[in-house]
Every structure is written in structure tokens, then in C-alpha cells.
N, C-alpha and C. Protein backbone atom coordinates (compact mmCIF):
# COMPACT_ATOMS: atom_id res chain seq x y z
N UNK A 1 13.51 -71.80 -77.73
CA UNK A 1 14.20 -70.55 -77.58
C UNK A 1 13.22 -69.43 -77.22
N UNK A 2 11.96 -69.87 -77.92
CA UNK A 2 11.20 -68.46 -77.60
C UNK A 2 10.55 -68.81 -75.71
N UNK A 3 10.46 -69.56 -75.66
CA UNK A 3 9.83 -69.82 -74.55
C UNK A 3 11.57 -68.87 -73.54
N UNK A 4 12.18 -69.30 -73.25
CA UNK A 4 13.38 -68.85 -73.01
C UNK A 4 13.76 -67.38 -72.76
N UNK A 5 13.23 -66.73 -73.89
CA UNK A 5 13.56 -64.97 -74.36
C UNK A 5 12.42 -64.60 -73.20
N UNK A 6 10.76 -65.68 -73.01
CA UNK A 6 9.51 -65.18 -72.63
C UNK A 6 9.71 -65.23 -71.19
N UNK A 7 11.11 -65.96 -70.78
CA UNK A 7 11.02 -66.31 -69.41
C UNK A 7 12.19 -65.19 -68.81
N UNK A 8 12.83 -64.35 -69.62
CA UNK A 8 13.56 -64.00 -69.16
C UNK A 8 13.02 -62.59 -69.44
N UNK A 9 12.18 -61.91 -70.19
CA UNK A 9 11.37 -60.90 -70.11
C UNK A 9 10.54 -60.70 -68.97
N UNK A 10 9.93 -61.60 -69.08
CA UNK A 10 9.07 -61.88 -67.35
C UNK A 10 9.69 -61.82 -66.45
N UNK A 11 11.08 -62.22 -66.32
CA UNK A 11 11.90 -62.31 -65.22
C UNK A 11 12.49 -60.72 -64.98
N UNK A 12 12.76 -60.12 -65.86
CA UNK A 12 12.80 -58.66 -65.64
C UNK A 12 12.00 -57.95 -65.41
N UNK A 13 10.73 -58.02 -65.48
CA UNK A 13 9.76 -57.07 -65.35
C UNK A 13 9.35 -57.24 -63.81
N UNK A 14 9.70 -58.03 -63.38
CA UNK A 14 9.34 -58.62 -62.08
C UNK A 14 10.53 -57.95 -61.23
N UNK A 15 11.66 -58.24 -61.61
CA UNK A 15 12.84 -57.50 -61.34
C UNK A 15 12.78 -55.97 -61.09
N UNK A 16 12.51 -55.45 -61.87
CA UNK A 16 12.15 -54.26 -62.23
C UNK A 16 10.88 -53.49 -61.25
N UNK A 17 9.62 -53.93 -61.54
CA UNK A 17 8.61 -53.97 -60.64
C UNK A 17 8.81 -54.12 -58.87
N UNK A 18 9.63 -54.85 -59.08
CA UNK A 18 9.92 -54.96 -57.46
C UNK A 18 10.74 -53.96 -56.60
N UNK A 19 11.58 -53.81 -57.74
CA UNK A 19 12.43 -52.68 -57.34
C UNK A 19 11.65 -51.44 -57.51
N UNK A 20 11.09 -51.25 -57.89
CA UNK A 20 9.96 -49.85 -57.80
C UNK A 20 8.70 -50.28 -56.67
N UNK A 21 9.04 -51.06 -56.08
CA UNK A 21 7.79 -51.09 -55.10
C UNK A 21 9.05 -51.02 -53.38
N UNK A 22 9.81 -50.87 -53.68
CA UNK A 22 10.27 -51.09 -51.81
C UNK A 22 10.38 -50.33 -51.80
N UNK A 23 10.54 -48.85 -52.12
CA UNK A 23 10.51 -47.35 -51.48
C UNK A 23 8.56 -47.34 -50.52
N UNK A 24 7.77 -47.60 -51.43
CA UNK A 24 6.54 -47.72 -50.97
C UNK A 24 6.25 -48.82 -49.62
N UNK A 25 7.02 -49.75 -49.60
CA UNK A 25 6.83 -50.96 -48.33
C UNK A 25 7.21 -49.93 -46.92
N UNK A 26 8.29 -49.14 -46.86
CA UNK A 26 8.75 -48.17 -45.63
C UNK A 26 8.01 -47.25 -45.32
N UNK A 27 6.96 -46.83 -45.97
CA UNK A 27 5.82 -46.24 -45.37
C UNK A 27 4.97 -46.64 -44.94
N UNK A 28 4.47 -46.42 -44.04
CA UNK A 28 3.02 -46.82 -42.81
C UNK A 28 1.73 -46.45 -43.19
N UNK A 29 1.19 -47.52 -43.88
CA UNK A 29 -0.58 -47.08 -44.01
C UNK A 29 -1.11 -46.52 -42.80
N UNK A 30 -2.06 -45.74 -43.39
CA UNK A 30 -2.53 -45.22 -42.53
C UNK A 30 -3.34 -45.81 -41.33
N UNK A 31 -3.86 -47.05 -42.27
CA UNK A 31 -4.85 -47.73 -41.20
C UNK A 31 -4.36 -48.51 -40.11
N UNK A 32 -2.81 -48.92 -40.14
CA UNK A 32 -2.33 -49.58 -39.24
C UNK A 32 -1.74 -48.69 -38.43
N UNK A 33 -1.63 -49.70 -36.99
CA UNK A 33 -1.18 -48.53 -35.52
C UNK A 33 0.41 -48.47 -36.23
N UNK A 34 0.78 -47.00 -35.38
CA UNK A 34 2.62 -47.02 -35.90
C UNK A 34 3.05 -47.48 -34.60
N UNK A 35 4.62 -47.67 -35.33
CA UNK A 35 5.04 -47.82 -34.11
C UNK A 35 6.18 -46.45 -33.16
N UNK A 36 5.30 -46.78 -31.62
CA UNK A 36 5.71 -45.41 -31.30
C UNK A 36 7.38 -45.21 -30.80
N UNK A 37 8.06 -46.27 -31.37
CA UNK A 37 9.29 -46.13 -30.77
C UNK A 37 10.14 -45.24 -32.04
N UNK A 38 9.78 -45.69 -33.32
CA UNK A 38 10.69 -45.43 -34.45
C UNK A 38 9.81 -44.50 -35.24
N UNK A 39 8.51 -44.10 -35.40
CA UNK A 39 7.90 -43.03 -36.38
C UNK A 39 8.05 -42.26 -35.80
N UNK A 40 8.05 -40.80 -36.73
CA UNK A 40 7.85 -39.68 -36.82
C UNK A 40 5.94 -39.62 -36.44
N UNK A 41 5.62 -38.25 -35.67
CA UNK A 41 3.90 -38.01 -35.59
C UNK A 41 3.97 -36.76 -36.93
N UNK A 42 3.78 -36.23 -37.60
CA UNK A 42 3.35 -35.31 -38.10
C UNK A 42 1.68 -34.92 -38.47
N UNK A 43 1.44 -34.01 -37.38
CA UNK A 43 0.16 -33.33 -37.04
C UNK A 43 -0.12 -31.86 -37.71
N UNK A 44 -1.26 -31.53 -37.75
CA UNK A 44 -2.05 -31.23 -38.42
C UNK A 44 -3.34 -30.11 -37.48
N UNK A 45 -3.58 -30.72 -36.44
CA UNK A 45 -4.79 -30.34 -35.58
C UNK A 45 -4.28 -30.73 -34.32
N UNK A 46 -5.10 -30.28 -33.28
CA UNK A 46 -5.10 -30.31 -31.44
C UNK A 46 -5.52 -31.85 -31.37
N UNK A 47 -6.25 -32.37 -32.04
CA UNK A 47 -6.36 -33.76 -31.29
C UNK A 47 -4.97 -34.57 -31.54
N UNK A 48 -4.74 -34.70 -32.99
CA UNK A 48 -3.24 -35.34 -33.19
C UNK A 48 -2.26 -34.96 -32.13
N UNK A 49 -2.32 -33.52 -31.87
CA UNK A 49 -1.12 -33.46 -31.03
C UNK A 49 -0.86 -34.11 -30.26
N UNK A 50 -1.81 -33.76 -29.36
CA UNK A 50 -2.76 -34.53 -27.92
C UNK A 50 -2.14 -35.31 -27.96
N UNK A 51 -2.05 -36.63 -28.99
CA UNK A 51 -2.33 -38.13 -28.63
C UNK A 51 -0.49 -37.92 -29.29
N UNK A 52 -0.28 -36.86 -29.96
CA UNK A 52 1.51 -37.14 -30.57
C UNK A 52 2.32 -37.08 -29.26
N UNK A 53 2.18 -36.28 -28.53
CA UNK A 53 2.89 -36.25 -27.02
C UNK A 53 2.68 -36.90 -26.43
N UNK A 54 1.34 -37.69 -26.29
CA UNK A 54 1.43 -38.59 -25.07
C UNK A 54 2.68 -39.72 -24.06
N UNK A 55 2.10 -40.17 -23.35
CA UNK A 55 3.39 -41.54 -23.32
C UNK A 55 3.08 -42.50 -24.60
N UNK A 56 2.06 -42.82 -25.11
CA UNK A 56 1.86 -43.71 -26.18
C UNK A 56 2.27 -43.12 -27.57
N UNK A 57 2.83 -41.84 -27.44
CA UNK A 57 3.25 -41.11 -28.78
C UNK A 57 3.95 -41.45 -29.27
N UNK A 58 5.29 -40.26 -30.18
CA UNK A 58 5.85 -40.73 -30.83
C UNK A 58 7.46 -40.04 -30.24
N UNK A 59 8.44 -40.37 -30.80
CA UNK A 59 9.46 -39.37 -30.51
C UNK A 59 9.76 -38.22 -31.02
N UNK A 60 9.27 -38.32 -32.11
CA UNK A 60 9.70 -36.64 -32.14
C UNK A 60 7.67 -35.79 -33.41
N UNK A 61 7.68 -34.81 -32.66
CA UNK A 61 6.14 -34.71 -32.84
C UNK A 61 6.67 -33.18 -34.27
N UNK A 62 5.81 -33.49 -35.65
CA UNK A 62 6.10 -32.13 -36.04
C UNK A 62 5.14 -31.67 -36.52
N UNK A 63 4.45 -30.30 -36.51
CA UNK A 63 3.46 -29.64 -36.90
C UNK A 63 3.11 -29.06 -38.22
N UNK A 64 2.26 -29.29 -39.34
CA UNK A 64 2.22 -29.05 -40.41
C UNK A 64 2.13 -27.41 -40.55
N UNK A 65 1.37 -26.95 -40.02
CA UNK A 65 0.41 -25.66 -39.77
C UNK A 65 0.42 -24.85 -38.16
N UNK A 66 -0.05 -23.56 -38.03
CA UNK A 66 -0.20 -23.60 -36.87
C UNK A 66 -1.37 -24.14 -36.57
N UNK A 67 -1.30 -24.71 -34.78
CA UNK A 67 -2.62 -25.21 -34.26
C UNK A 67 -2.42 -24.67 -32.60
N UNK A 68 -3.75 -24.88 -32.56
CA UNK A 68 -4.15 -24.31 -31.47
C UNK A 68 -4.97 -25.29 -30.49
N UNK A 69 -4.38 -25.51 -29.33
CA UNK A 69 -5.25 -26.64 -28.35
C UNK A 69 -5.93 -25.77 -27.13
N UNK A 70 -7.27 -25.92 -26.90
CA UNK A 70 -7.71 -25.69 -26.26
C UNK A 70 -7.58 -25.73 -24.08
N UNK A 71 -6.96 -26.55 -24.06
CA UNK A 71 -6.69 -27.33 -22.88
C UNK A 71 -5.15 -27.51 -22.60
N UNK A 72 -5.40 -27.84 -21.19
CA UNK A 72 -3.64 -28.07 -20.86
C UNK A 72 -3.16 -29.57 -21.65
N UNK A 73 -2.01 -29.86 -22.46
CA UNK A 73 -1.14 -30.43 -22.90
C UNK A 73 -0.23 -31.04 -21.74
N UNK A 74 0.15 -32.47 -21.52
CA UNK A 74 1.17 -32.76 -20.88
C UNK A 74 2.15 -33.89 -22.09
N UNK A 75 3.27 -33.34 -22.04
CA UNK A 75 4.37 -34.22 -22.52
C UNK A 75 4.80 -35.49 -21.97
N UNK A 76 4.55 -36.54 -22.10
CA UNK A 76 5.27 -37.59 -21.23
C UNK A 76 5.52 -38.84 -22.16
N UNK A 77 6.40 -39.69 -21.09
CA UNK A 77 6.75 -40.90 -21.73
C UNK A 77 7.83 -40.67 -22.44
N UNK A 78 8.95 -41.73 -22.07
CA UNK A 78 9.99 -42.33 -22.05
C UNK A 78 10.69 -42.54 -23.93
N UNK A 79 10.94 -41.87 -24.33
CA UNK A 79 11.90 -42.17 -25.57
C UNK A 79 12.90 -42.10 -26.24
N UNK A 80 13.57 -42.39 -27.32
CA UNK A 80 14.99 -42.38 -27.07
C UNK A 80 15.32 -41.98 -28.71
N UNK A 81 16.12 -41.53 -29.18
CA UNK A 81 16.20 -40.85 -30.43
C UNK A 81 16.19 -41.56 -31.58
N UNK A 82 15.50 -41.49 -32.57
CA UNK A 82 14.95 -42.21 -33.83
C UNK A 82 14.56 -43.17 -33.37
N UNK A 83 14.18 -43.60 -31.96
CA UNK A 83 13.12 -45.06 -31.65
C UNK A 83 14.23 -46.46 -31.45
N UNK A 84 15.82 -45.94 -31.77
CA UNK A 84 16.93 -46.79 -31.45
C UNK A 84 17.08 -47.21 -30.11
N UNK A 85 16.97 -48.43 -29.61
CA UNK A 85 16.44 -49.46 -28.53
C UNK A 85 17.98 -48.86 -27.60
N UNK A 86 18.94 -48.91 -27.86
CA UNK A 86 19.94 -48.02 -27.37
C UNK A 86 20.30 -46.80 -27.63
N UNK A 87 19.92 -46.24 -27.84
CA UNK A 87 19.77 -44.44 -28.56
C UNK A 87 19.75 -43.76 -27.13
N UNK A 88 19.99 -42.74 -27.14
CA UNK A 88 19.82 -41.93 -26.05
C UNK A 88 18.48 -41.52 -25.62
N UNK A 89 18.05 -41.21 -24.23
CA UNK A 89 16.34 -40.57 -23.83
C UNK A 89 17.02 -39.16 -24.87
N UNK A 90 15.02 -38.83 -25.87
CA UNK A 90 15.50 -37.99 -26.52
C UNK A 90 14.27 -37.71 -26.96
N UNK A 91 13.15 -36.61 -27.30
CA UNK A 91 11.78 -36.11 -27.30
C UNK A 91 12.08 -35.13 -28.21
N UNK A 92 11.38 -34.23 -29.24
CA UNK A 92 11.30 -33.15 -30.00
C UNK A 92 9.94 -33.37 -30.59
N UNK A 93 9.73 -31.53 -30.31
CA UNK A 93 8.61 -30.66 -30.88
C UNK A 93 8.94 -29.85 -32.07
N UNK A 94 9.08 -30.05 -33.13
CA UNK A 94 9.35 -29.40 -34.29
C UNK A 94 8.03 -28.61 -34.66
N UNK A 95 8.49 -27.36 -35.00
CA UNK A 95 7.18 -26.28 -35.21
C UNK A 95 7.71 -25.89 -36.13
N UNK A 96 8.28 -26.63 -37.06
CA UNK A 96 8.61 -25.68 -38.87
C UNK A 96 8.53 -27.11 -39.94
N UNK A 97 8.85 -26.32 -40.50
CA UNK A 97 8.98 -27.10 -42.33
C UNK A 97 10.01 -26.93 -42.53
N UNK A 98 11.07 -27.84 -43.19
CA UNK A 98 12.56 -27.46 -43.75
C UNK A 98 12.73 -28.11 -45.17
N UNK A 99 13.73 -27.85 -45.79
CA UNK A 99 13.82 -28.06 -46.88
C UNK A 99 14.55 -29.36 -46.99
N UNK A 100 15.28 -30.19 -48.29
CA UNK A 100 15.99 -31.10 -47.90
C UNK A 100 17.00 -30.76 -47.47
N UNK A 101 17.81 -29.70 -47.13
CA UNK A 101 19.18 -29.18 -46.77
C UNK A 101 19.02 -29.00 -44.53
N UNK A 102 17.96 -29.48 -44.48
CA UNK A 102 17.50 -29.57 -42.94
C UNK A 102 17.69 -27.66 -42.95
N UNK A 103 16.65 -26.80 -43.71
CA UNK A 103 17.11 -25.42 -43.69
C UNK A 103 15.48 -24.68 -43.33
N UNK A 104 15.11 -24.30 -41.88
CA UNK A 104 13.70 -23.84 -41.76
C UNK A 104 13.60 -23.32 -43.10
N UNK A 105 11.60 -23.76 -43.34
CA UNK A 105 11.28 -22.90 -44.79
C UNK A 105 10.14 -22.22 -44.03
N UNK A 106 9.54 -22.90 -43.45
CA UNK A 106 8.58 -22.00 -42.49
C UNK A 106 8.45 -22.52 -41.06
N UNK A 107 7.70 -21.61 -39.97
CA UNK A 107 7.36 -21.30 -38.78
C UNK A 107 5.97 -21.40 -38.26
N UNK A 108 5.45 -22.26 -37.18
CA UNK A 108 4.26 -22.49 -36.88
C UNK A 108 3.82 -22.00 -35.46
N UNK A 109 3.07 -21.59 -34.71
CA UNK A 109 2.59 -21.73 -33.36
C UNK A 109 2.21 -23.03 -33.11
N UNK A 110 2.29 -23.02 -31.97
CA UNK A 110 1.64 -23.50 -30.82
C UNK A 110 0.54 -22.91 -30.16
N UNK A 111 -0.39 -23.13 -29.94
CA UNK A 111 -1.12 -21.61 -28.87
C UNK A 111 -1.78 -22.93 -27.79
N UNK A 112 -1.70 -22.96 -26.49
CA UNK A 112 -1.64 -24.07 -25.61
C UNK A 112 -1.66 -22.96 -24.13
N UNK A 113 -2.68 -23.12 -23.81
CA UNK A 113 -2.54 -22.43 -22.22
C UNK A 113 -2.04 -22.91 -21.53
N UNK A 114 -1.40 -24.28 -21.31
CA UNK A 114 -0.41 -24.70 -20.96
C UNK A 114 0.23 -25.76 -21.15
N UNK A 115 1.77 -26.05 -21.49
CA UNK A 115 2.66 -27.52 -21.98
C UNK A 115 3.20 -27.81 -20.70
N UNK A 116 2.87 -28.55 -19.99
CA UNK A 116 3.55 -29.26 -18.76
C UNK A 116 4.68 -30.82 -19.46
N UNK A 117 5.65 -30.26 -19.05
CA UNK A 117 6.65 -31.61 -19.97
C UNK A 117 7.43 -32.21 -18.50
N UNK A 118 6.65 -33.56 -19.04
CA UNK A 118 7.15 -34.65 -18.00
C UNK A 118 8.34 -35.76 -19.01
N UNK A 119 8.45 -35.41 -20.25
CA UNK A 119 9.52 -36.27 -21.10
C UNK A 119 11.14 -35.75 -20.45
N UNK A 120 11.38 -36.85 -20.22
CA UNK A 120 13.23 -36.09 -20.38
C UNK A 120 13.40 -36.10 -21.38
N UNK A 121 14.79 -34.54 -21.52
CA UNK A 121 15.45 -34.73 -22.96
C UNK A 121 14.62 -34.20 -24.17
N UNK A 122 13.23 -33.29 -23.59
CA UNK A 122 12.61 -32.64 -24.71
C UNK A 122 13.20 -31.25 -25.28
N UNK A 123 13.22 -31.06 -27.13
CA UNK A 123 13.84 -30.27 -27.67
C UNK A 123 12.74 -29.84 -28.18
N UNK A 124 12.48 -28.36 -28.08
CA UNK A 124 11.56 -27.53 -28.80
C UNK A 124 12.04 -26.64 -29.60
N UNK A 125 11.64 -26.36 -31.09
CA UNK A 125 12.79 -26.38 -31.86
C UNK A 125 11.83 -25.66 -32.75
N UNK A 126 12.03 -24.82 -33.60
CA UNK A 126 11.67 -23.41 -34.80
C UNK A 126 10.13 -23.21 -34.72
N UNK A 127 9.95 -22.40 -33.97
CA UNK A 127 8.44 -21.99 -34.12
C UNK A 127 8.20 -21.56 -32.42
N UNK A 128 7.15 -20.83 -32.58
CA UNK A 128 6.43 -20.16 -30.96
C UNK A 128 5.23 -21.47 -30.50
N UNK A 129 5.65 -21.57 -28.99
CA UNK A 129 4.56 -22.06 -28.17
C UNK A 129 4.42 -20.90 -27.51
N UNK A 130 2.82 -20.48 -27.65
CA UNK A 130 2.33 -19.52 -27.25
C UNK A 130 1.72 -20.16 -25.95
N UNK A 131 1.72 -19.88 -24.91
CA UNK A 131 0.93 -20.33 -23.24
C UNK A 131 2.27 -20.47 -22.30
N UNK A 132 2.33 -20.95 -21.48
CA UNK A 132 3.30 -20.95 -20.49
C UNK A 132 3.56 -22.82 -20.76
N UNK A 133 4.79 -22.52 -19.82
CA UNK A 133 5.28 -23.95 -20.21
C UNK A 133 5.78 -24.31 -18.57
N UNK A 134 5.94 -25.77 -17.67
CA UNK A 134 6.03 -26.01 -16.97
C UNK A 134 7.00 -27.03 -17.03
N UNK A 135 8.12 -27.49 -16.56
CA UNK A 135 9.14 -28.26 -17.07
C UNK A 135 9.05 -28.91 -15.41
N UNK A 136 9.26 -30.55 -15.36
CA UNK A 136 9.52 -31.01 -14.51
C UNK A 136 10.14 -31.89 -15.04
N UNK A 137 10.91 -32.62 -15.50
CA UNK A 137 11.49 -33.32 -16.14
C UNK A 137 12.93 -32.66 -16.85
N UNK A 138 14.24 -33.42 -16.69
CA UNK A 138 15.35 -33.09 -16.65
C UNK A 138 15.80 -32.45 -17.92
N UNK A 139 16.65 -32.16 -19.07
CA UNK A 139 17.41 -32.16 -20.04
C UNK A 139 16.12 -31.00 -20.95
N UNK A 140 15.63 -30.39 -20.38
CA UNK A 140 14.51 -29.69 -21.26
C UNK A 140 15.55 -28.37 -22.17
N UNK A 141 14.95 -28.51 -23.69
CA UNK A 141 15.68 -27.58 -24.48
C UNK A 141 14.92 -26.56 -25.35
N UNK A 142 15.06 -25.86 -24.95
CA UNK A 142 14.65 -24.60 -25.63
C UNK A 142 15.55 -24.39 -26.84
N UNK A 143 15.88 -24.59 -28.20
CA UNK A 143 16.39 -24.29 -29.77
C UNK A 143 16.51 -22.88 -29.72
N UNK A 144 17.87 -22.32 -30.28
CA UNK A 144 17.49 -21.14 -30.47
C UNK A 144 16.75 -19.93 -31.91
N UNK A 145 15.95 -21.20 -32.40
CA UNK A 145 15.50 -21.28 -33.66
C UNK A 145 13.70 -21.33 -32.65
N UNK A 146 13.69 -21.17 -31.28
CA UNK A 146 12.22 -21.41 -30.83
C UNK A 146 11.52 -19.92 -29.82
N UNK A 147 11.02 -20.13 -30.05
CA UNK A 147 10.30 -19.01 -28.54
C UNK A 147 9.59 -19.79 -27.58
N UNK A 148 8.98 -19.16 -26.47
CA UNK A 148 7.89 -19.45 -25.92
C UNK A 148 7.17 -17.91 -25.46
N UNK A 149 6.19 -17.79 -25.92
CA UNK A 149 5.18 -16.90 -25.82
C UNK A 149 4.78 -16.50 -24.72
N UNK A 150 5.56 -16.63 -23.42
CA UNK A 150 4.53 -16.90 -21.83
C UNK A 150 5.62 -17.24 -21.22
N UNK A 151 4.90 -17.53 -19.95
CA UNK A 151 5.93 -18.02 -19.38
C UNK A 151 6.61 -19.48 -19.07
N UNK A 152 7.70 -19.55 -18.31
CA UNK A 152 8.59 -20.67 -18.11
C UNK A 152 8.41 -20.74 -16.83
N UNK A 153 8.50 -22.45 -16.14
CA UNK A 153 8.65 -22.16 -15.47
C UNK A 153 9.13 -24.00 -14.87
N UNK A 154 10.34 -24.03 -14.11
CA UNK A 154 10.89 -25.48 -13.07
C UNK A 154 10.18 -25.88 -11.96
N UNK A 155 9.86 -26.91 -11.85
CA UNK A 155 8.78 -27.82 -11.19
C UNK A 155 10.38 -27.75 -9.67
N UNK A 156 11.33 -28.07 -10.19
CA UNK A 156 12.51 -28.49 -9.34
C UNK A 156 13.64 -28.03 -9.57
N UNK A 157 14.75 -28.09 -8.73
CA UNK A 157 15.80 -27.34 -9.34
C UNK A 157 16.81 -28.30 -10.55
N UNK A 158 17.06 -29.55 -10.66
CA UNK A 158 17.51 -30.37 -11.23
C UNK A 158 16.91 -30.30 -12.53
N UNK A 159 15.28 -30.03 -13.03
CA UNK A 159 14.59 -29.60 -14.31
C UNK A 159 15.56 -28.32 -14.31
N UNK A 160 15.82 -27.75 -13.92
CA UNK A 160 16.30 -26.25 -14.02
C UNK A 160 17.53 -26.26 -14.43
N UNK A 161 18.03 -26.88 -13.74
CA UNK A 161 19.86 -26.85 -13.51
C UNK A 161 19.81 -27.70 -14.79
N UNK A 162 19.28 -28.69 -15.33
CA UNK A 162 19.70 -29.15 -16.86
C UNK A 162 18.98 -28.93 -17.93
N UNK A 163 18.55 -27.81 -17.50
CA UNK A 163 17.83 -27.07 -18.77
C UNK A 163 18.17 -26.14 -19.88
N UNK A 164 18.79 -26.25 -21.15
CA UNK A 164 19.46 -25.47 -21.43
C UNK A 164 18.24 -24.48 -22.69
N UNK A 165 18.11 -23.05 -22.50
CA UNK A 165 17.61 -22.09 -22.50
C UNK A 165 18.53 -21.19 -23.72
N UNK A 166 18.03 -21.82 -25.25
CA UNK A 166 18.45 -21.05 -25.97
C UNK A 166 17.86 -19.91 -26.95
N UNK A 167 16.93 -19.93 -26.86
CA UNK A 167 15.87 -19.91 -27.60
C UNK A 167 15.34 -18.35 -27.02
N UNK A 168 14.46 -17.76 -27.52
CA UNK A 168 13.95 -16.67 -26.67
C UNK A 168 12.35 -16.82 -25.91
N UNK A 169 12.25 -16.83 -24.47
CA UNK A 169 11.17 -16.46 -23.34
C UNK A 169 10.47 -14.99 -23.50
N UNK A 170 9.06 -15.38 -23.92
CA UNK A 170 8.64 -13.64 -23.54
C UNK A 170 8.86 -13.35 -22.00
N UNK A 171 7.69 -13.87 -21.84
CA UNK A 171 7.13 -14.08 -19.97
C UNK A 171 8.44 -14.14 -19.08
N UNK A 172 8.14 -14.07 -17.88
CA UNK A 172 9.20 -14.85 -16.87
C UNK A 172 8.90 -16.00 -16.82
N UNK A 173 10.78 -16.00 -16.14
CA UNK A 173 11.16 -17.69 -15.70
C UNK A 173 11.67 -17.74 -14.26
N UNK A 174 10.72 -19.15 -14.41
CA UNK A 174 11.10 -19.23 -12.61
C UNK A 174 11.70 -20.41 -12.80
């Protein structure tokens, strides 16, 4: 009997234990590559960014702090919303912090002499990109929770014509 009580104590603690370890399995060590279809980038500094936008990035890029990149920035590469293999083409620059109620708690810059966005379907969303911005690529969104510090400006008229512009432009737009 006692052996019995010892096997079924053990058998709970294991139970138990396990179930307190799978919240921890859904997070991504650090040391391993992510994957860029389904993570979140959350950056910190100009190099992260860099490499958060790339085509090898992530889908949706968000900024802890403001940062500041030295050099022109290009947006590119193909992605689709939460990294869902059928999801819609779908890109975001988040420049805030929110609470759990998805409610801005704070606001970050950008400062970038220039964002050239070759992603379709990019959403720039609570916070200032300070530099000018160059859109060649279709579905580009300006949040009206965003600024841009500079100017705007369409590579083509089709970037233009599906660009929807909610947000507030210091600079001109061409």
C-alpha cells in the first residue's frame, strides 16, 4: 500500500510540474534563430531594427524605447499576419507600449533619415518616425495613433492610390 500512496504522489508532482512548465516551452530562447514567419521582433537599438525589417525579419517589428538609426532603413519582404501560412500580406511597426487592454501606455520615435518600404500592407502605428519616408509598395498605412516627422513620399501611383493616410504628416506628400 505504501509503495502505491509513493507512486501516486510522484505521479502528481510530475503532473503538476509539468503543467507549470508549458507556459515556459512557447517562448524562444534566446540563443536559437526565431522563426520569421510567426514571432514578434521586439527591439531595443538601430541594429535590431535593421535586421527586424529586413526580408529575413519578422512580421510585425515593436520598439521598446526610442531609437535612432543612423542610415537609410529599407522595409522589405513578404509577410502575412501573425506568420499564418494563409493569413493575409500584412507588416507592422509598432512604436508604443500598451497595456493588456491593447490601450497605448507610451510613445517612441523613430529618428531614421530615411524608411524606404518595399513590404506590402505595412502599418505604422503609435509613435513618430522622424526622417522622410518613401513608399513603393502597395497597402501602406499610416495609424492615426502615428506621425511621420518629414516627409512622405509614392515611388508610383498604385503605392499612392492604396495608401491609406491616417495618421498625421509634418513635411509634404508627394
Amino acid at each position: 500500500m505504501k509503495w502505491f500512496r509513493g507512486l501516486l504522489v510522484g505521479g502528481l508532482v510530475i503532473a503538476v510540474l509539468s503543467g507549470c512548465g508549458t507556459k515556459e516551452e512557447t517562448a524562444v530562447p534566446a540563443t536559437e534563430p526565431t522563426d520569421a514567419a510567426t514571432s514578434a521582433s521586439i527591439v531595443n537599438d538601430a541594429a535590431a531594427f535593421t535586421n527586424a525589417v529586413g526580408e529575413k525579419g519578422t512580421w510585425i517589428i515593436a520598439i521598446l524605447n526610442d531609437v535612432a538609426v543612423d542610415q537609410e532603413v529599407v522595409v522589405a519582404g513578404e509577410f502575412r499576419d501573425k506568420g499564418a501560412a494563409d493569413g493575409e500580406i500584412y507588416r507592422k511597426i509598432a512604436l508604443y507600449a500598451q497595456d493588456a487592454d491593447h490601450n497605448i501606455t507610451a510613445s517612441y520615435t523613430l529618428t531614421v533619415p530615411k524608411l524606404t518600404v518595399k513590404s506590402e500592407n505595412l502599418r505604422v502605428q503609435g509613435g513618430t518616425i522622424q526622417g522622410d519616408v518613401v513608399v513603393e509598395a502597395a497597402g501602406f498605412h499610416l495609424h492615426e495613433t502615428a506621425t511621420i516627422d518629414g516627409s512622405l513620399s509614392f515611388a508610383n501611383d498604385n503605392a499612392k492610390a492604396t495608401a491609406k493616410i491616417d495618421g498625421n504628416v509634418t513635411g509634404t506628400q508627394e
